[in-house]
N, C-alpha and C. Protein backbone atom coordinates (compact mmCIF):
# COMPACT_ATOMS: atom_id res chain seq x y z
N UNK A 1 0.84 -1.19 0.00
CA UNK A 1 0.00 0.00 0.00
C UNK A 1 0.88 1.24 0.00
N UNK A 2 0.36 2.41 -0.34
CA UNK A 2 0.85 3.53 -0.27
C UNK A 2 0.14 4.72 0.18
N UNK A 3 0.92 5.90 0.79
CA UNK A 3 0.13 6.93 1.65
C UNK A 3 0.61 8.22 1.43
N UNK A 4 -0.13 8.78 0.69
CA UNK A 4 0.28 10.02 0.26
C UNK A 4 0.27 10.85 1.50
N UNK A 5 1.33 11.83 1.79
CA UNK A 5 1.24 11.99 3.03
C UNK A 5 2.11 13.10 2.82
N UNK A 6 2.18 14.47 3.80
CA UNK A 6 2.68 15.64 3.79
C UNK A 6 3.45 15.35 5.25
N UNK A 7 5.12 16.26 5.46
CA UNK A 7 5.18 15.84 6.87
C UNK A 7 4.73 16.63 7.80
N UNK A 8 4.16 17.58 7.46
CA UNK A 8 3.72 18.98 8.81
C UNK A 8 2.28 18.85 8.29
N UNK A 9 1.39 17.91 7.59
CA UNK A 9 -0.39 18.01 7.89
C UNK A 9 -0.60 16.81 9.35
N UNK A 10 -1.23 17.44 9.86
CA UNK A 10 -1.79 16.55 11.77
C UNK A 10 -2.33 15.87 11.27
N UNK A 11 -3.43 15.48 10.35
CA UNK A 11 -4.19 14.46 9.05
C UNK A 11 -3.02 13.36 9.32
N UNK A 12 -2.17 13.62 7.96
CA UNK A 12 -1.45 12.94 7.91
C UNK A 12 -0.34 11.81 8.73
N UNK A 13 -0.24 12.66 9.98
CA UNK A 13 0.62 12.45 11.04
C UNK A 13 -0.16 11.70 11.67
N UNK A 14 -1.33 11.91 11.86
CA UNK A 14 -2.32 10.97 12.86
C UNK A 14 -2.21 9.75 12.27
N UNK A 15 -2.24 9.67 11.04
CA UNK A 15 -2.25 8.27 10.60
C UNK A 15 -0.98 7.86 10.64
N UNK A 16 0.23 8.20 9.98
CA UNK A 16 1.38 7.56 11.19
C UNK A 16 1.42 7.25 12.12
N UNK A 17 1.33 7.88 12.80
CA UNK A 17 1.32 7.56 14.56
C UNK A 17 0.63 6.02 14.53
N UNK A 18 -0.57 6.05 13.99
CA UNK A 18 -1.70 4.87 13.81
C UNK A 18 -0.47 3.41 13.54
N UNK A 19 -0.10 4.04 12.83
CA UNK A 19 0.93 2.81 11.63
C UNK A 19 2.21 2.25 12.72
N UNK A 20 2.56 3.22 13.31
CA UNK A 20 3.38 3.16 14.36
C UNK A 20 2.89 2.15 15.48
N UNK A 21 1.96 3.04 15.85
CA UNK A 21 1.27 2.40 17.30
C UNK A 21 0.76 0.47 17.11
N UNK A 22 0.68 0.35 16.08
CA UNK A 22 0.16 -0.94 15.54
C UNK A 22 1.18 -2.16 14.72
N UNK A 23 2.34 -1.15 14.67
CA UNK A 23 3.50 -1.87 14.53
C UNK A 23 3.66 -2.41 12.99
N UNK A 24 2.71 -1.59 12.14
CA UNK A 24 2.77 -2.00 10.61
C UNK A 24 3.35 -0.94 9.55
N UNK A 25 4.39 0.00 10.11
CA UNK A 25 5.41 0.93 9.19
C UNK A 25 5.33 0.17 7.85
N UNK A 26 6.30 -0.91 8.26
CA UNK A 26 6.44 -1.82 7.04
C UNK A 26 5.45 -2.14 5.83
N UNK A 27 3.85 -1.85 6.51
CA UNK A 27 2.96 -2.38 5.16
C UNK A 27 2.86 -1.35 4.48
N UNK A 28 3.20 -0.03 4.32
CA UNK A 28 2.71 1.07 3.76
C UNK A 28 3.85 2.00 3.74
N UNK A 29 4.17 2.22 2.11
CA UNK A 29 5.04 2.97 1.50
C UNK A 29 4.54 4.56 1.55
N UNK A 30 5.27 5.27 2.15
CA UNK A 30 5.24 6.91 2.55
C UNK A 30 5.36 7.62 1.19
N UNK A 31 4.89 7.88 0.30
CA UNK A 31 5.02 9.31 -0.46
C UNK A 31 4.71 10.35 -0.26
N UNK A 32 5.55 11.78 -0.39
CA UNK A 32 4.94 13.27 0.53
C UNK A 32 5.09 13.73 -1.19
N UNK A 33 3.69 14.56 -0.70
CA UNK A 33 3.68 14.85 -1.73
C UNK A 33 3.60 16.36 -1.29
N UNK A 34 3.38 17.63 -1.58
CA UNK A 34 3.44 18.86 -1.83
C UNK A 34 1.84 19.66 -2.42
N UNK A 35 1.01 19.85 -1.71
CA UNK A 35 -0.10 20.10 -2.00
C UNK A 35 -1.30 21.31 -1.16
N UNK A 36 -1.85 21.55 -1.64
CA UNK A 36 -2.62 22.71 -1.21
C UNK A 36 -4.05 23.06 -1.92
N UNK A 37 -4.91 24.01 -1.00
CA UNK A 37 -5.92 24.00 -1.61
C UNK A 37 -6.56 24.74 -3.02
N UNK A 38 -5.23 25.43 -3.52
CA UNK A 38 -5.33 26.10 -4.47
C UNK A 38 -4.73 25.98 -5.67
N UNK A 39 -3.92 24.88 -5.47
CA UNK A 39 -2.96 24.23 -6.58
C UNK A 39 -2.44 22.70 -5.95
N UNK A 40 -3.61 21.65 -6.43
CA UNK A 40 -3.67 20.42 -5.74
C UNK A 40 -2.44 19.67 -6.69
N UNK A 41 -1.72 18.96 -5.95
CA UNK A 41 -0.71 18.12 -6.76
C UNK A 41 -1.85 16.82 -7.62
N UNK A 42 -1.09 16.61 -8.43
CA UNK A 42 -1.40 15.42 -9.70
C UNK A 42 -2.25 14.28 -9.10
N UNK A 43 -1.00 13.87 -8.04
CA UNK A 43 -1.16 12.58 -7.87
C UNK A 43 -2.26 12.71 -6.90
N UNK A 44 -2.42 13.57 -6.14
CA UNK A 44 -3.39 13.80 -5.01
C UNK A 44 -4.65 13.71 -5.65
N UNK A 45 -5.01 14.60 -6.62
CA UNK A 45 -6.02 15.00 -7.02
C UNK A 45 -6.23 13.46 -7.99
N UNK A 46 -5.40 12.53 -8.25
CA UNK A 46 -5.78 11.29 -9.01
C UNK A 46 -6.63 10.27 -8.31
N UNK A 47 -6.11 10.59 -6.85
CA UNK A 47 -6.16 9.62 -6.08
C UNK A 47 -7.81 9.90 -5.00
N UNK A 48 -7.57 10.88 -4.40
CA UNK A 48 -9.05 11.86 -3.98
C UNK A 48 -9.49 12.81 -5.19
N UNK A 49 -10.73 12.60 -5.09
CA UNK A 49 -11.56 14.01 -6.00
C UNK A 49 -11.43 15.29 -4.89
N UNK A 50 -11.08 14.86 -3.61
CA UNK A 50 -11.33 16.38 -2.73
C UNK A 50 -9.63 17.28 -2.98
N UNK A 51 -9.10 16.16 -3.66
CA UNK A 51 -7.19 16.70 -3.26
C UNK A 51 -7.07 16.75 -2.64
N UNK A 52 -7.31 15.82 -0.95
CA UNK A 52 -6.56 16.45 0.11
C UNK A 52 -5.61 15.05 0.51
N UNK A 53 -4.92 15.16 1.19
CA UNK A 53 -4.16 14.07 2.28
C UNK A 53 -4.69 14.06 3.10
N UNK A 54 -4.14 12.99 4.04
CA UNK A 54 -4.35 11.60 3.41
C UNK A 54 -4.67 11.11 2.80
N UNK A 55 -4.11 10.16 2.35
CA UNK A 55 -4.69 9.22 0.95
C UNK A 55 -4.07 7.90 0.97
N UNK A 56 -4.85 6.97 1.17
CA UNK A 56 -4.01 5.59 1.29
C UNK A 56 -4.11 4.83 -0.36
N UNK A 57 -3.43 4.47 -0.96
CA UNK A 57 -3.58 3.54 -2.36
C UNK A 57 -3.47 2.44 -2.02
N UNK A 58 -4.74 1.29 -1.90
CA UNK A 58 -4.47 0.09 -1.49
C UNK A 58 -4.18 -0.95 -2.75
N UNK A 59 -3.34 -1.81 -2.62
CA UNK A 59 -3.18 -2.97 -3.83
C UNK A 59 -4.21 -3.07 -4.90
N UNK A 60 -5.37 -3.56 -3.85
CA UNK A 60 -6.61 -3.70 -4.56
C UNK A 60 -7.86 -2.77 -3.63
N UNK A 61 -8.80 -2.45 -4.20
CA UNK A 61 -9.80 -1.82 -4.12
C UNK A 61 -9.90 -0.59 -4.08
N UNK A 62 -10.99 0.46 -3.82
CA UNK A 62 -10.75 2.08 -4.11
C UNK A 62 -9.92 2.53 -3.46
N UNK A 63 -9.58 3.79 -3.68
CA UNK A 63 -8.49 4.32 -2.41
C UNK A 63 -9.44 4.93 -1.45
N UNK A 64 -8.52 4.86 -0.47
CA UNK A 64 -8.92 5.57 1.41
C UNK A 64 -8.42 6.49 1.31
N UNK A 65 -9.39 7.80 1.91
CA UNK A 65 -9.04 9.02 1.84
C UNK A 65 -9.67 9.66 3.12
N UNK A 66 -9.36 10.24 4.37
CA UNK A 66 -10.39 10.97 5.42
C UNK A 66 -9.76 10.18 5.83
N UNK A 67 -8.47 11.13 7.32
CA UNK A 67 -7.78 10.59 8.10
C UNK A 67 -8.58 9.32 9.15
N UNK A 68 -9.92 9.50 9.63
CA UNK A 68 -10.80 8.60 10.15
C UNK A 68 -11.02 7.44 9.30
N UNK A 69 -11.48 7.47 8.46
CA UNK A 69 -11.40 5.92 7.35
C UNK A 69 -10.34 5.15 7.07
N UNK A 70 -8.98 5.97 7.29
CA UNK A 70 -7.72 5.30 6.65
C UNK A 70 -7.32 4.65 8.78
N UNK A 71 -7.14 4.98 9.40
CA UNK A 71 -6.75 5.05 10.65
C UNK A 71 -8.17 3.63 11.05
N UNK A 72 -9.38 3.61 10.82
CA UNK A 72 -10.27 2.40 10.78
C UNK A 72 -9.66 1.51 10.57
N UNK A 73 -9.23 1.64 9.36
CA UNK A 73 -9.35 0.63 8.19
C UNK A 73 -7.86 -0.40 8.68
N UNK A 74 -6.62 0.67 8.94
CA UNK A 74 -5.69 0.42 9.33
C UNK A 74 -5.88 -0.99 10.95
N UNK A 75 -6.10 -0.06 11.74
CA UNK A 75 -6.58 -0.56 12.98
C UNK A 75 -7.18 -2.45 12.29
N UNK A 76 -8.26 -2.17 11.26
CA UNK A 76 -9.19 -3.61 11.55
C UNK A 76 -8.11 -4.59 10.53
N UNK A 77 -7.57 -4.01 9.93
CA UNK A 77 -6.36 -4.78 8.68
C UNK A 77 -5.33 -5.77 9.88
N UNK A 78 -4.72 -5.08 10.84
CA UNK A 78 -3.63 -5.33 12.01
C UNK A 78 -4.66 -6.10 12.95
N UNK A 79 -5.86 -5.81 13.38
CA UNK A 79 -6.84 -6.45 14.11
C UNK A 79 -6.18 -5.76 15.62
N UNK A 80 -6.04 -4.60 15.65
CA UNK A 80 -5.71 -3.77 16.24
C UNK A 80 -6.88 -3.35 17.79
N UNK A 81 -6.25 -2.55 18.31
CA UNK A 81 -7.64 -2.11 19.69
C UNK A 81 -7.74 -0.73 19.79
N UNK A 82 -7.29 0.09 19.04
CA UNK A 82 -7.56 1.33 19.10
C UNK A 82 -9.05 1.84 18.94
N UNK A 83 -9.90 0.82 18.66
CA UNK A 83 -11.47 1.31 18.84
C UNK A 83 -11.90 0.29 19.43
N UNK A 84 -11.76 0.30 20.51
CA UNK A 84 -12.79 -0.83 21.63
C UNK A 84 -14.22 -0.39 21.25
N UNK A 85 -14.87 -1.70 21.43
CA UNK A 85 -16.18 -1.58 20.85
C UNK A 85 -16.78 -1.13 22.54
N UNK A 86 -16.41 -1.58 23.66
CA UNK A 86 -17.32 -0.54 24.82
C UNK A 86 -16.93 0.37 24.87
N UNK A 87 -16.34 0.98 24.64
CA UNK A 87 -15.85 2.58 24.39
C UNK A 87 -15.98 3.38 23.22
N UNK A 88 -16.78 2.77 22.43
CA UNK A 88 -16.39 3.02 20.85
C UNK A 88 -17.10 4.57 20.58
N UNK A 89 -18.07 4.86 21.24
CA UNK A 89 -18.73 5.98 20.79
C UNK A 89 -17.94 7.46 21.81
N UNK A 90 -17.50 7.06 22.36
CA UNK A 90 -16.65 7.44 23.48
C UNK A 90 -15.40 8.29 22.65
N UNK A 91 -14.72 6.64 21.89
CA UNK A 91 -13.11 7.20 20.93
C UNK A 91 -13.70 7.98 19.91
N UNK A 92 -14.65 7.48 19.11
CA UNK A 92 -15.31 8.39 18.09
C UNK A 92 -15.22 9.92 18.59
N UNK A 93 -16.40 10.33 19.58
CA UNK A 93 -16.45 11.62 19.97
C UNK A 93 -15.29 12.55 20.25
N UNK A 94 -14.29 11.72 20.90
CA UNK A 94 -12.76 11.94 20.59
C UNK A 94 -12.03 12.24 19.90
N UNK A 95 -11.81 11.18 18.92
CA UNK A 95 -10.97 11.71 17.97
C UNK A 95 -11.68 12.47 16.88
N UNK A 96 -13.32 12.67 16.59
CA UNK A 96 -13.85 13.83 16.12
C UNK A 96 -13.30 15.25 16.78
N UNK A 97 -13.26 15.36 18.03
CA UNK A 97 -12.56 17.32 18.54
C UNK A 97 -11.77 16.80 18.43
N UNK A 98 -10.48 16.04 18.54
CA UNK A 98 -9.16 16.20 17.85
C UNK A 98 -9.00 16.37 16.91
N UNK A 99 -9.66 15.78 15.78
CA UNK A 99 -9.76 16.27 14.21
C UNK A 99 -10.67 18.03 14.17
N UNK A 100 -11.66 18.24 14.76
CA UNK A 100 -11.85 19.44 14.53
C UNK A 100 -10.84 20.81 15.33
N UNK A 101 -10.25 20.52 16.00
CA UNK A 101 -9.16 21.24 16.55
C UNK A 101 -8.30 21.18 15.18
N UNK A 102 -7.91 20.30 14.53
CA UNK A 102 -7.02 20.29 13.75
C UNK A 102 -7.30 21.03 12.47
N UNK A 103 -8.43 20.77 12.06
CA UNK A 103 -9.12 21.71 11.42
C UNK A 103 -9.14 22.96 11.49
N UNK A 104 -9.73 23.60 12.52
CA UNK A 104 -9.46 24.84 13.08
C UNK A 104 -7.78 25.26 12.71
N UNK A 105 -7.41 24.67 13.28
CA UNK A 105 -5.91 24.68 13.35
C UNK A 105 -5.14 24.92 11.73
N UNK A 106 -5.86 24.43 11.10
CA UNK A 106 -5.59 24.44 9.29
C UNK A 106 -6.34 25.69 8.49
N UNK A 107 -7.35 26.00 9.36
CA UNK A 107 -7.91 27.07 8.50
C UNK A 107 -7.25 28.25 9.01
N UNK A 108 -6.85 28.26 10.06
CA UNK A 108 -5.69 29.52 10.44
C UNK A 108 -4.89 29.97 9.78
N UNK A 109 -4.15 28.94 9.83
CA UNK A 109 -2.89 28.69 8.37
C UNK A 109 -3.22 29.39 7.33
N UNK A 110 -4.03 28.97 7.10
CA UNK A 110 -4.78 28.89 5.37
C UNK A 110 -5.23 30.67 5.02
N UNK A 111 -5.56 30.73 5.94
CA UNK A 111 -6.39 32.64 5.88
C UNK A 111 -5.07 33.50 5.84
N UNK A 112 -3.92 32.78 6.71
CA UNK A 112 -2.75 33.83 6.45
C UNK A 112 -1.74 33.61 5.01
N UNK A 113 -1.77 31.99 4.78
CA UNK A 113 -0.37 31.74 3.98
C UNK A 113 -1.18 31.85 2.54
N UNK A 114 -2.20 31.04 2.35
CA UNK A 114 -2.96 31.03 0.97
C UNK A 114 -4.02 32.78 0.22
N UNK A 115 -4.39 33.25 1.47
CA UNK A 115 -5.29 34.54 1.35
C UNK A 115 -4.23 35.74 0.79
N UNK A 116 -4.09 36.37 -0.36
CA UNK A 116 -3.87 37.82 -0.36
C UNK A 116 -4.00 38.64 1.03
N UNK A 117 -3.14 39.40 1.43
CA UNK A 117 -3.17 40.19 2.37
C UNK A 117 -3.97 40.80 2.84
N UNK A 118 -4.86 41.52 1.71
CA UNK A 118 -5.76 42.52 1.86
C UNK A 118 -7.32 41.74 1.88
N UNK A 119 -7.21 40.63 1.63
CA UNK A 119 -8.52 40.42 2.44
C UNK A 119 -8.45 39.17 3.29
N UNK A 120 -7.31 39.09 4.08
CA UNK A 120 -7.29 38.28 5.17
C UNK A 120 -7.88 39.02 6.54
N UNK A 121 -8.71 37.98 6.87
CA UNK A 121 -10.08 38.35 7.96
C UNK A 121 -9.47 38.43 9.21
N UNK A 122 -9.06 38.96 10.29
CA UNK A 122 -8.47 38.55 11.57
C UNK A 122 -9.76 37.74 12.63
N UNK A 123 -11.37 38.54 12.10
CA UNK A 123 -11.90 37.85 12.79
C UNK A 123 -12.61 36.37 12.42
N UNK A 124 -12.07 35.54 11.42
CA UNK A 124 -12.15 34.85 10.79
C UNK A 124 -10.92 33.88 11.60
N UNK A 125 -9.77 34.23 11.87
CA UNK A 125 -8.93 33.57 12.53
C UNK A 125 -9.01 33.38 14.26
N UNK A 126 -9.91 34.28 14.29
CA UNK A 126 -10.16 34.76 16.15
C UNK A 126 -11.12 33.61 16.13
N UNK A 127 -12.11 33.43 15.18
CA UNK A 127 -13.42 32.86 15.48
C UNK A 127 -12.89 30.90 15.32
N UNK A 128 -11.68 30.94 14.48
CA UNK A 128 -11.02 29.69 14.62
C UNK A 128 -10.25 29.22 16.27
N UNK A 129 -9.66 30.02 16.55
CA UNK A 129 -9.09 29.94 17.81
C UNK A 129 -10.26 29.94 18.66
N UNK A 130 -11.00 30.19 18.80
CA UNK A 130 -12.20 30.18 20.09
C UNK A 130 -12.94 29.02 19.89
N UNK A 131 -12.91 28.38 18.72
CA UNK A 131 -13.34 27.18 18.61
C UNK A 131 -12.11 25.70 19.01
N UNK A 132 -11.03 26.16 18.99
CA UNK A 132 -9.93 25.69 19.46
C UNK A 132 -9.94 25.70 21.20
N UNK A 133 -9.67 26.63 21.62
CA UNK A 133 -10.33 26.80 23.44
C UNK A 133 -11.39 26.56 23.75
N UNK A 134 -12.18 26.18 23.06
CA UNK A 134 -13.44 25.59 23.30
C UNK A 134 -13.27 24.33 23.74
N UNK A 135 -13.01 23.50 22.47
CA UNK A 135 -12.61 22.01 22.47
C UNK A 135 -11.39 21.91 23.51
N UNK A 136 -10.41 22.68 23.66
CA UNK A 136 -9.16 22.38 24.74
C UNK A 136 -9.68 22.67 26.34
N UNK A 137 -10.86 23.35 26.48
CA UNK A 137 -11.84 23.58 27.27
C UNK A 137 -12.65 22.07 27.62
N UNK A 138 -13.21 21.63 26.96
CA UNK A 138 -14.16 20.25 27.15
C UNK A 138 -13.02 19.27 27.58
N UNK A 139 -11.68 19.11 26.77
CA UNK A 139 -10.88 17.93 26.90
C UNK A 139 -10.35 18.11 28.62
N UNK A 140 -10.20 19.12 29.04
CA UNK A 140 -9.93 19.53 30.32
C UNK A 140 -11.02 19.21 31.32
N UNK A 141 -11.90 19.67 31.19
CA UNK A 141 -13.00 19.36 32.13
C UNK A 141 -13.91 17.75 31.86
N UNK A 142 -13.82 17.45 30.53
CA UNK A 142 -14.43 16.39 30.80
C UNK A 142 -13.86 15.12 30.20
N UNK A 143 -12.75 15.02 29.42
CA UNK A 143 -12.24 14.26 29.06
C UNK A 143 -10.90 13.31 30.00
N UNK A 144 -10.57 14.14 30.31
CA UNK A 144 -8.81 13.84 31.21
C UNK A 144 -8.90 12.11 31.72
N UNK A 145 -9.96 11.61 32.41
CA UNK A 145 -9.80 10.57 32.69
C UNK A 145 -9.79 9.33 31.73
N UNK A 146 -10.52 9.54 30.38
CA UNK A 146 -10.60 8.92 29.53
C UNK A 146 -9.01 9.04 28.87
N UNK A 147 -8.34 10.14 28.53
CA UNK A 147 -7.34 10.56 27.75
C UNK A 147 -6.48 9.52 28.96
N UNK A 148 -6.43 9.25 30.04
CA UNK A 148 -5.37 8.63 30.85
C UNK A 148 -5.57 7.46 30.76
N UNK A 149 -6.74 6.51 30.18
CA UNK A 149 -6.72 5.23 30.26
C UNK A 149 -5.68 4.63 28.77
N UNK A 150 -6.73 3.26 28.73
CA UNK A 150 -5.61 2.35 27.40
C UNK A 150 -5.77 3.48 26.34
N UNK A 151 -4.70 3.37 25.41
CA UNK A 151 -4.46 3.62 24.43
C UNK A 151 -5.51 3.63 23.36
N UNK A 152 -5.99 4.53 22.65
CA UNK A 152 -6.82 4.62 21.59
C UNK A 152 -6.91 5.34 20.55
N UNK A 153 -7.63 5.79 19.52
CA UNK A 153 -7.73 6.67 18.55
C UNK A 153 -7.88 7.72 18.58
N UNK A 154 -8.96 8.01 19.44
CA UNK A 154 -9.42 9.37 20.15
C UNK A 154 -7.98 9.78 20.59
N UNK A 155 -7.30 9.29 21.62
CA UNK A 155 -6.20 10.15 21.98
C UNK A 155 -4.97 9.84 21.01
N UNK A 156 -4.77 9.46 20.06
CA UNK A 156 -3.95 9.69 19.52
C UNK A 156 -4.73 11.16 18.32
N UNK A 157 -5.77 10.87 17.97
CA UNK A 157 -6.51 12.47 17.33
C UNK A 157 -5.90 13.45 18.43
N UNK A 158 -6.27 13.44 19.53
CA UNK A 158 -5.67 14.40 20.41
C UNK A 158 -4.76 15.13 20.64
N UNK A 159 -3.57 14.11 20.70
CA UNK A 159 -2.39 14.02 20.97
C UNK A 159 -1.52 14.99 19.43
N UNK A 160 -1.94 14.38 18.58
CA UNK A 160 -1.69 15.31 16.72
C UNK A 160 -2.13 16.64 17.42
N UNK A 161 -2.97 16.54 17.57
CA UNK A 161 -4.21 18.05 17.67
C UNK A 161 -3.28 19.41 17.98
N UNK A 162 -3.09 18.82 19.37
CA UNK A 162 -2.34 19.72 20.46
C UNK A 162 -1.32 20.15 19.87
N UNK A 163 -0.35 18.72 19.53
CA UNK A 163 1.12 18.81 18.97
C UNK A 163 0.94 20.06 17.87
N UNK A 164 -0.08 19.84 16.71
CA UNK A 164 -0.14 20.69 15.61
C UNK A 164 -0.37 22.45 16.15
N UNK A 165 -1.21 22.47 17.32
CA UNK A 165 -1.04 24.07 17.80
C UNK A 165 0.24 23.92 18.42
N UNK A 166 1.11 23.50 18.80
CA UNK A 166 2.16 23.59 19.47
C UNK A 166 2.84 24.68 18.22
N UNK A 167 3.11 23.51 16.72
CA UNK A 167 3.65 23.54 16.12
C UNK A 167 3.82 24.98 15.32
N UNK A 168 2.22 25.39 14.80
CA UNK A 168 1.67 26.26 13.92
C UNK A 168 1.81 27.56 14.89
N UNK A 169 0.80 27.60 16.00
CA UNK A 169 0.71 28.84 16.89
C UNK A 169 1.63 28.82 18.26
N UNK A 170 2.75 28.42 18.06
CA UNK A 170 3.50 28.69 19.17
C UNK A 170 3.49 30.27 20.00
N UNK A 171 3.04 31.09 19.88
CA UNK A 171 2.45 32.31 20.97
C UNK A 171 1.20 32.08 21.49
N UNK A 172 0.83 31.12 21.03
CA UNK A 172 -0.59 31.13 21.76
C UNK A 172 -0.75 30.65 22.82
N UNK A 173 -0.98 30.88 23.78
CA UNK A 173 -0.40 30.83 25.18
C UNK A 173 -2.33 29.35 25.69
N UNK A 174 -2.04 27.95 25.74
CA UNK A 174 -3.04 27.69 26.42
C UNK A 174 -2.89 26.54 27.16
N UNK A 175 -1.59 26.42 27.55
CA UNK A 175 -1.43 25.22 28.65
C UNK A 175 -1.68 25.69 29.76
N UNK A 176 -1.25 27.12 30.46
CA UNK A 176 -1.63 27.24 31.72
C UNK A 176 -3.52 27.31 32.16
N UNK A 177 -4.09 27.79 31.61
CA UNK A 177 -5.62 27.61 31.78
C UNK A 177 -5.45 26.30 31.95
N UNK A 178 -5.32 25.06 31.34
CA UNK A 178 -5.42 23.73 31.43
C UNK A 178 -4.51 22.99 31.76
N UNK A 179 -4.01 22.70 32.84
CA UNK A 179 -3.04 22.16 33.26
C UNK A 179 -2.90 20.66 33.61
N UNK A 180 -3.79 20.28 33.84
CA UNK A 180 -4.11 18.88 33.33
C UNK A 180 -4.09 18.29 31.86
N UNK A 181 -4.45 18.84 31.46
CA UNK A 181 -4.50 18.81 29.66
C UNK A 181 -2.94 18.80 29.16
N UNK A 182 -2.41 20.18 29.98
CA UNK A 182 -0.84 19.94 29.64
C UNK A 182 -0.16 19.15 30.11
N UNK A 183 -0.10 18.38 31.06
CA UNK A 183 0.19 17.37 31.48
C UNK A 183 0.12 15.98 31.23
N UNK A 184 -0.53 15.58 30.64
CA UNK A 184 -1.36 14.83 29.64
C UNK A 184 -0.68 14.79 28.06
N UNK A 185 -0.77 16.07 27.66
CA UNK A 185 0.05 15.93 26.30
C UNK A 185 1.35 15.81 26.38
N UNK A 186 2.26 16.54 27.76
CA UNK A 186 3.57 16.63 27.46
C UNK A 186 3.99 14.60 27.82
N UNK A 187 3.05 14.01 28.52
CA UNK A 187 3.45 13.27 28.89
C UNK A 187 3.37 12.05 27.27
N UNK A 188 2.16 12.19 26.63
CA UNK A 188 2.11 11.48 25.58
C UNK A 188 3.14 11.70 24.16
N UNK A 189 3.18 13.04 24.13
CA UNK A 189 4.45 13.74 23.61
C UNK A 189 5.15 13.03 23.63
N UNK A 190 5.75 12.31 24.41
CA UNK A 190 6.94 11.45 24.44
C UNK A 190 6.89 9.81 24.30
N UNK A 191 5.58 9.75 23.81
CA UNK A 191 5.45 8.06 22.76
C UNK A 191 6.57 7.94 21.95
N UNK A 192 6.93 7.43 21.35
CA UNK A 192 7.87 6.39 20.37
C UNK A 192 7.34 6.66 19.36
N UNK A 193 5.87 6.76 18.65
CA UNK A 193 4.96 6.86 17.56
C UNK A 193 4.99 8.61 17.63
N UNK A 194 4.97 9.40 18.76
CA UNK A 194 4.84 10.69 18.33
C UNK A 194 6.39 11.27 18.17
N UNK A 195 7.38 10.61 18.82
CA UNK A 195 8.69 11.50 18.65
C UNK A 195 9.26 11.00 17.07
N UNK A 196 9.30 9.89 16.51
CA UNK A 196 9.22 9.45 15.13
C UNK A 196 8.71 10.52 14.32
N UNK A 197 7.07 10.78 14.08
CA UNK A 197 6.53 11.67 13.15
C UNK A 197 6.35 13.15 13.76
N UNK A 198 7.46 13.85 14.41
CA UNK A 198 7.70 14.73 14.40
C UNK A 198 7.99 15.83 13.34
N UNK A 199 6.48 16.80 12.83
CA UNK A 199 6.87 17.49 11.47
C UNK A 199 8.38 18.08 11.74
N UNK A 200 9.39 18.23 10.29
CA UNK A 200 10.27 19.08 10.53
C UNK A 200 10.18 20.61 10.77
């Protein structure tokens, strides 16, 4: 198989980590490809009609595309436990605000590096970040005990999430409000699967 894959998209990285955590590097050949929403690379756009990454090319059948479908799919291929079925709606809800943090987290980007100057919105980027402290808000108050048990999907969505504001908005000041939360990430931070797919 093959995985079109960027090294600084949290998308992308989440599903490493996945590949990592499950001990199957080996089944799936890494291609980075170079892509964006305004000038989609070739192969991307061959492979998804949306052009985005992730993108898995399997031997046989359609390709996997939507970091959640490829990270499934992965998991049930290995016969993996990253989605316990008594917890399952639990990891879902999970690694959904880790993916929408990440999101958030991408459209930030996107309003400054892709937008002309003159009509980049600031409150367009404010209204991204408050949806970001929102979700880093819930994971604090109601998540923490879940994020500390076995290993799962949800917190590895998480775990990308955070890492990716680390990465992108380093002034943005939001570990001290949540200090449990930071505690929590700095400690997962230091997996084997997250120090590996460390964007450059």
């Amino acid at each position: 198989m093959k995985l079109l894959t960027g090294p600084t998209s949290p998308f992308a990285r989440k599903v490493a980590v996945v590949l990592h955590e499950l001990g199957t590097t080996d089944s799936v050949q890494m291609q980075i490809v170079t892509t964006t929403p305004v000038q989609t690379d070739a192969t991307v756009a061959a492979a998804n009609p949306l052009g985005k990454i992730p993108a898995l090319i399997r031997d046989s059948g359609p390709v996997l595309y939507d970091s959640r479908v490829i990270c499934r799919y992965l998991d049930a291929q290995a016969g993996g436990t990253l989605y316990p079925e008594t917890r399952l709606w639990e990891v879902l809800t999970l690694e959904a605000t880790g993916d929408a943090i990440m999101d958030a987290g991408v459209a930030m980007i996107y309003e400054v590096r892709m937008r002309p100057a003159d009509k980049q919105w600031d409150g367009w980027i404010d209204a991204q970040w408050a949806k970001i402290r929102s979700a880093m808000d819930a994971l604090e108050s109601r998540w923490i005990s879940h994020l500390a048990g076995p290993l799962d999907v949800g917190q590895i969505a998480v775990g990308c999430a955070l890492s990716y504001i680390d990465f992108r908005q380093p002034d943005r000041e939001w570990k001290a409000e949540r200090p449990q939360l930071a505690a929590w990430h700095a400690k997962f931070n230091q997996r084997d699967s997250m120090q590996k797919t460390r964007p450059d």
